[in-house]
Protein backbone atom coordinates (compact mmCIF):
# COMPACT_ATOMS: atom_id res chain seq x y z
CA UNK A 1 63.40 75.25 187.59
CA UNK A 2 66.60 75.20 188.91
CA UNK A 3 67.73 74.24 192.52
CA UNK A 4 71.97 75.47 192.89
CA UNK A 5 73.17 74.53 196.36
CA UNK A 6 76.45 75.49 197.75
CA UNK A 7 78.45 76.09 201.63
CA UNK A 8 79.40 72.74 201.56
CA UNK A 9 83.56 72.11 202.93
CA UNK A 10 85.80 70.00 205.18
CA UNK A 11 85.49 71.51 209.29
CA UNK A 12 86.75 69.70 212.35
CA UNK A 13 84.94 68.09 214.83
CA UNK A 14 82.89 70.64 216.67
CA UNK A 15 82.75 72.71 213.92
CA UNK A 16 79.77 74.70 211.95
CA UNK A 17 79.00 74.71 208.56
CA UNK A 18 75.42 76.29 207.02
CA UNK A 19 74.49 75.20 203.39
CA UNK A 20 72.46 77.07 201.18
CA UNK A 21 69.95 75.86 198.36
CA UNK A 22 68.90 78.66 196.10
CA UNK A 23 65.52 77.89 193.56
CA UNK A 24 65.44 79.47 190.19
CA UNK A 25 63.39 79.80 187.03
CA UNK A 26 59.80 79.74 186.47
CA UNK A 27 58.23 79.47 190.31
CA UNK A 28 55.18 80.42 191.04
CA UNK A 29 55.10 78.79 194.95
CA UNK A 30 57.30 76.59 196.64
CA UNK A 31 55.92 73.84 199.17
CA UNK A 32 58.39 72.30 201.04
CA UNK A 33 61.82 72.27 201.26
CA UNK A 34 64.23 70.20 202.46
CA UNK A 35 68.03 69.06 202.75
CA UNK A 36 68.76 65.17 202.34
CA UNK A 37 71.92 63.42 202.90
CA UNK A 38 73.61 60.04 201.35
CA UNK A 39 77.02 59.05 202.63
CA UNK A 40 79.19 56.51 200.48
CA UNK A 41 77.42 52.72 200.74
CA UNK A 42 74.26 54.24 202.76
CA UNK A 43 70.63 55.30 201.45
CA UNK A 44 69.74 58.70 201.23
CA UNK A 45 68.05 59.98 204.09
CA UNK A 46 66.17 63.04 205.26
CA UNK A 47 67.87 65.38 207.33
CA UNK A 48 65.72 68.20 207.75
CA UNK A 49 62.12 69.74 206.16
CA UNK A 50 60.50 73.05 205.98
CA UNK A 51 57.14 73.78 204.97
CA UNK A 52 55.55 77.06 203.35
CA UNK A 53 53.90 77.57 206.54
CA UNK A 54 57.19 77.42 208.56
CA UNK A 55 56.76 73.95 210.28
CA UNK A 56 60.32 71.87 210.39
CA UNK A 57 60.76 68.27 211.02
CA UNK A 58 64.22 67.02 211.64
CA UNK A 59 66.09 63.65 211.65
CA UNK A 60 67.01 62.42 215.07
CA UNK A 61 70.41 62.32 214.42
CA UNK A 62 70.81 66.27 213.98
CA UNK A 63 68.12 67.66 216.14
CA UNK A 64 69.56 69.81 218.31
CA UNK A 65 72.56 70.22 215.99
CA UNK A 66 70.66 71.65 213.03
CA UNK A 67 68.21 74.56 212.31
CA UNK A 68 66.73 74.65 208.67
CA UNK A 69 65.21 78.02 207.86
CA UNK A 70 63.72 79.32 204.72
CA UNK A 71 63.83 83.25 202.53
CA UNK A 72 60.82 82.96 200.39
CA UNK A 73 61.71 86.39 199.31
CA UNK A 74 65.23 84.65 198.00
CA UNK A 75 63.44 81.05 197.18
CA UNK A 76 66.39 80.18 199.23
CA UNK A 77 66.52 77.07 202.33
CA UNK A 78 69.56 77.52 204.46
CA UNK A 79 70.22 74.82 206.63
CA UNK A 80 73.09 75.67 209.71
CA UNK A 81 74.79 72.94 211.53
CA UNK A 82 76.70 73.02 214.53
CA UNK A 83 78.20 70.47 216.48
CA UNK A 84 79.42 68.50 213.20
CA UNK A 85 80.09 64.76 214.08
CA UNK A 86 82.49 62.85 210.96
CA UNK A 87 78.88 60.67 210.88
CA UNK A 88 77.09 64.02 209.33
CA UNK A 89 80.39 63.00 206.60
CA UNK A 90 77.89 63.18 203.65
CA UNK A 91 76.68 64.51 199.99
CA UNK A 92 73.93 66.99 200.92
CA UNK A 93 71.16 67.43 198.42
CA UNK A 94 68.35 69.88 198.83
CA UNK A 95 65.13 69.45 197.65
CA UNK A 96 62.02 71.18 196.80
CA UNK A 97 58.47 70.58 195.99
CA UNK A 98 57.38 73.51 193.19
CA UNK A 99 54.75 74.72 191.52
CA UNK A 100 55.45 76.41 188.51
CA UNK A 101 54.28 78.64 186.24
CA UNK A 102 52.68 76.21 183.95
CA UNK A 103 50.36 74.69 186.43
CA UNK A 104 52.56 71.77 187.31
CA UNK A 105 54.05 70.62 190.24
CA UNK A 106 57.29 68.53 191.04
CA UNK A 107 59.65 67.21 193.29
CA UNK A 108 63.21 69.10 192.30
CA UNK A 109 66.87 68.12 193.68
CA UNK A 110 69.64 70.21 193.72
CA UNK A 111 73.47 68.78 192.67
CA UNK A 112 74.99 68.44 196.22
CA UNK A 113 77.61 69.78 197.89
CA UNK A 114 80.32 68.02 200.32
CA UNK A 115 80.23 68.00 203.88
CA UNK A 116 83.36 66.34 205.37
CA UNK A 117 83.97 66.21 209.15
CA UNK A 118 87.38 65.47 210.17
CA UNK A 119 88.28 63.87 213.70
């Protein structure tokens, strides 16, 4: 399994970006899904969740900025942000909790992509 995230880029203050997260390989369901972010010298922190059965959680700091949405037909988590603040100035990393074909189930990550917010 395979997660290959990409839409990541520099935009101005104000601006919108939407990142995409695409799962691959053997999958037989995904749980939830979710997009992470860790900026230089900080933890990694959640920034938004989606569950099979559509329910979203979102960090404080982008809720009412941020919409995650999922395409189980495309194993795909998009997540679009408006409003972009040079604090969202982060690595993005999505994540997914998968059951696969074998019968087992993990916690994947994708490799990140770059989303820098110039002032």
């Amino acid at each position: 399994v395979q997660l290959q995230a990409s839409g990541g880029g520099t935009v101005q203050t104000g601006g919108s970006l939407r990142l995409s997260c695409a799962a691959s390989g053997s999958i037989s369901h995904i749980y939830t899904m979710g997009w992470y972010r860790q900026a230089p010298g900080k933890q990694r922190e959640l920034v938004a969740s989606i569950t099979d059965s559509e329910n979203t959680n979102y960090a404080d700091s982008v809720k009412g900025r941020s919409t995650i949405s999922r395409d189980n037909a495309k194993n795909t988590v998009y997540l679009q942000m408006n409003s972009l603040k040079p604090e969202d100035t982060a690595v993005y990393y999505c994540n997914a909790n998968i059951y696969n074909n074998w019968g087992s189930r993990a916690n994947y990550w994708g490799q990140g992509t770059q989303v820098t917010v110039s002032s």
